[in-house]
C-alpha atoms as a PDB file:
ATOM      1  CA  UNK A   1       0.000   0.000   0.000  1.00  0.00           C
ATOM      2  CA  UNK A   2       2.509   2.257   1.113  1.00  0.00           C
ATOM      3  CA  UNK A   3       4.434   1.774  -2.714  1.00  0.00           C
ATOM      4  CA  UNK A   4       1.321   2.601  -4.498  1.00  0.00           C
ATOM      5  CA  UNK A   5       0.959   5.597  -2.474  1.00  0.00           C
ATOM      6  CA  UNK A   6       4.460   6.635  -3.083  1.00  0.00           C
ATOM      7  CA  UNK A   7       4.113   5.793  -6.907  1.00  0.00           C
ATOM      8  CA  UNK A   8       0.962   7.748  -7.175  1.00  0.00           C
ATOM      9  CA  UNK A   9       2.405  10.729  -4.954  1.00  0.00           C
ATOM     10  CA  UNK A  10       5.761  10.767  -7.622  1.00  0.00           C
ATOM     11  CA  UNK A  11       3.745  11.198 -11.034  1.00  0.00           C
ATOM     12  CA  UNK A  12       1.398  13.524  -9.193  1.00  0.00           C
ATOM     13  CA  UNK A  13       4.729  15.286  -8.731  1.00  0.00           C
ATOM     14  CA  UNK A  14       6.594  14.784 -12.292  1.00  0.00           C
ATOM     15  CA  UNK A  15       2.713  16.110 -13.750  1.00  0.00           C
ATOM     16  CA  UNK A  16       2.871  19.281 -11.330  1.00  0.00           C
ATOM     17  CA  UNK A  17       6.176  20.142 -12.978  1.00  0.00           C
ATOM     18  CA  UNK A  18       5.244  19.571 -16.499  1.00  0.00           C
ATOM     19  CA  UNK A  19       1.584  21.424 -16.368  1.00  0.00           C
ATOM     20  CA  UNK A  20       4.227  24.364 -14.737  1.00  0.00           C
ATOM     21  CA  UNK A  21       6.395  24.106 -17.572  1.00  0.00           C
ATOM     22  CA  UNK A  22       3.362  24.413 -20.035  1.00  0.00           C
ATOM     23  CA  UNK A  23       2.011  26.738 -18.115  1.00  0.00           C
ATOM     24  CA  UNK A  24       4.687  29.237 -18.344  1.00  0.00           C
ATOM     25  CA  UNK A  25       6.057  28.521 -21.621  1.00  0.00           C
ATOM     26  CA  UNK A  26       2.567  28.215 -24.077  1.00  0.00           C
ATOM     27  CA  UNK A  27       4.897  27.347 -27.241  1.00  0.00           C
ATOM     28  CA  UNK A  28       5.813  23.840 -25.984  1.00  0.00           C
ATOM     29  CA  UNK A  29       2.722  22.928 -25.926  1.00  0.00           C
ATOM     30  CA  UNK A  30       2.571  23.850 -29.433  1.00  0.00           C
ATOM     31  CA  UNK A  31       6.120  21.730 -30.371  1.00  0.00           C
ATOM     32  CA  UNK A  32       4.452  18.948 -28.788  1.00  0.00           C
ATOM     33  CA  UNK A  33       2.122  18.566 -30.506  1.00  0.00           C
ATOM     34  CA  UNK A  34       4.311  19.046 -33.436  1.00  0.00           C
ATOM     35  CA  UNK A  35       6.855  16.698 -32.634  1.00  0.00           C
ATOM     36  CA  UNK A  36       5.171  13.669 -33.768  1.00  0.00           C
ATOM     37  CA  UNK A  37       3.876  14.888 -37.281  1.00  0.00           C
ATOM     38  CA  UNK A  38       6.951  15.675 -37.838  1.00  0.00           C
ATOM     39  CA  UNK A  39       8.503  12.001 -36.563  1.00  0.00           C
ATOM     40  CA  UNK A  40       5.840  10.709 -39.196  1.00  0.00           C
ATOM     41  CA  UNK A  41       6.195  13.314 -42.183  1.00  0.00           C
ATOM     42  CA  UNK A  42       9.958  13.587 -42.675  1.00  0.00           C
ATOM     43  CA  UNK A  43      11.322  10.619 -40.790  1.00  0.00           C
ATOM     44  CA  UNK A  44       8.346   8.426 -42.294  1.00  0.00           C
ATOM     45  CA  UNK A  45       8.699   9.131 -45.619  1.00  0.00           C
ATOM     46  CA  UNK A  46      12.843   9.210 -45.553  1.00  0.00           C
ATOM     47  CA  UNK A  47      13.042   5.650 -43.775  1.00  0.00           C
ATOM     48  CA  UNK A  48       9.651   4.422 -45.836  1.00  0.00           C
ATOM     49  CA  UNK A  49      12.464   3.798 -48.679  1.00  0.00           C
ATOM     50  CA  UNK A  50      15.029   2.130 -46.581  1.00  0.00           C
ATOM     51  CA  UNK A  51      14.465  -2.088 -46.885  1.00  0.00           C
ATOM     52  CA  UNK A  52      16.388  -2.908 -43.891  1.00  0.00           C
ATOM     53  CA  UNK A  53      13.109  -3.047 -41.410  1.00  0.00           C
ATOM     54  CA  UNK A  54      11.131  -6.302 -41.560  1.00  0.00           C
ATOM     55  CA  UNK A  55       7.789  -4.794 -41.282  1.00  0.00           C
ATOM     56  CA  UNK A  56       5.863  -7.859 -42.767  1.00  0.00           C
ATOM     57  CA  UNK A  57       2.815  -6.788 -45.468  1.00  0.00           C
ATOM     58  CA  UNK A  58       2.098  -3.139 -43.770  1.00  0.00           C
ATOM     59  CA  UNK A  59       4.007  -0.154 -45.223  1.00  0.00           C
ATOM     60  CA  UNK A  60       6.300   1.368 -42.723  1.00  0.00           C
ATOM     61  CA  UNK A  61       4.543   4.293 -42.156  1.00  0.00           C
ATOM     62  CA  UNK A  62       1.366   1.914 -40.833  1.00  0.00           C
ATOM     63  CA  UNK A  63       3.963   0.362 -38.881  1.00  0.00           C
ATOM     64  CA  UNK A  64       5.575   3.185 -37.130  1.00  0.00           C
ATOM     65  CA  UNK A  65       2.730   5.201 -36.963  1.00  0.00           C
ATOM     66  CA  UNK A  66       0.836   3.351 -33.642  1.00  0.00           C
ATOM     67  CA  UNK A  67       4.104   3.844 -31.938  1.00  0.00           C
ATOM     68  CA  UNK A  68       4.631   7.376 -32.468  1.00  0.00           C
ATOM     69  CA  UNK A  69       1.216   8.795 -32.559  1.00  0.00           C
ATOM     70  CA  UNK A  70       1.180   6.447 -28.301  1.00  0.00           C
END
């Protein structure tokens, strides 16, 4: 009991500093919620042509994008 508490009471604490963080600087927010459009868009399509991936009969970009978008 006394490890859940302390589990729940960290993240509570590592969520307090992030919403502060947001808080006071709006624009990460916005590169956020960037960041993984851009993971797909330019890193997607540039790696989409390498063959060295086994990604079975999906296209890498339906393989990669679960992973990114989680």
């Amino acid at each position: 009991m006394k490890r859940a508490v302390r589990y729940l009471s960290e993240c509570f604490a590592i969520a307090d500093v992030e919403l502060r963080k947001l808080i006071r600087d709006p624009t990460e927010l916005f590169s956020r919620a960037i960041q993984p459009v851009l993971w797909l868009a330019v890193f997607g399509q540039v790696l989409s042509h390498v063959r060295g991936i086994d990604t079975g009969k999906a296209g890498y970009l339906a393989f990669m994008t679960p992973g990114i978008l989680a």
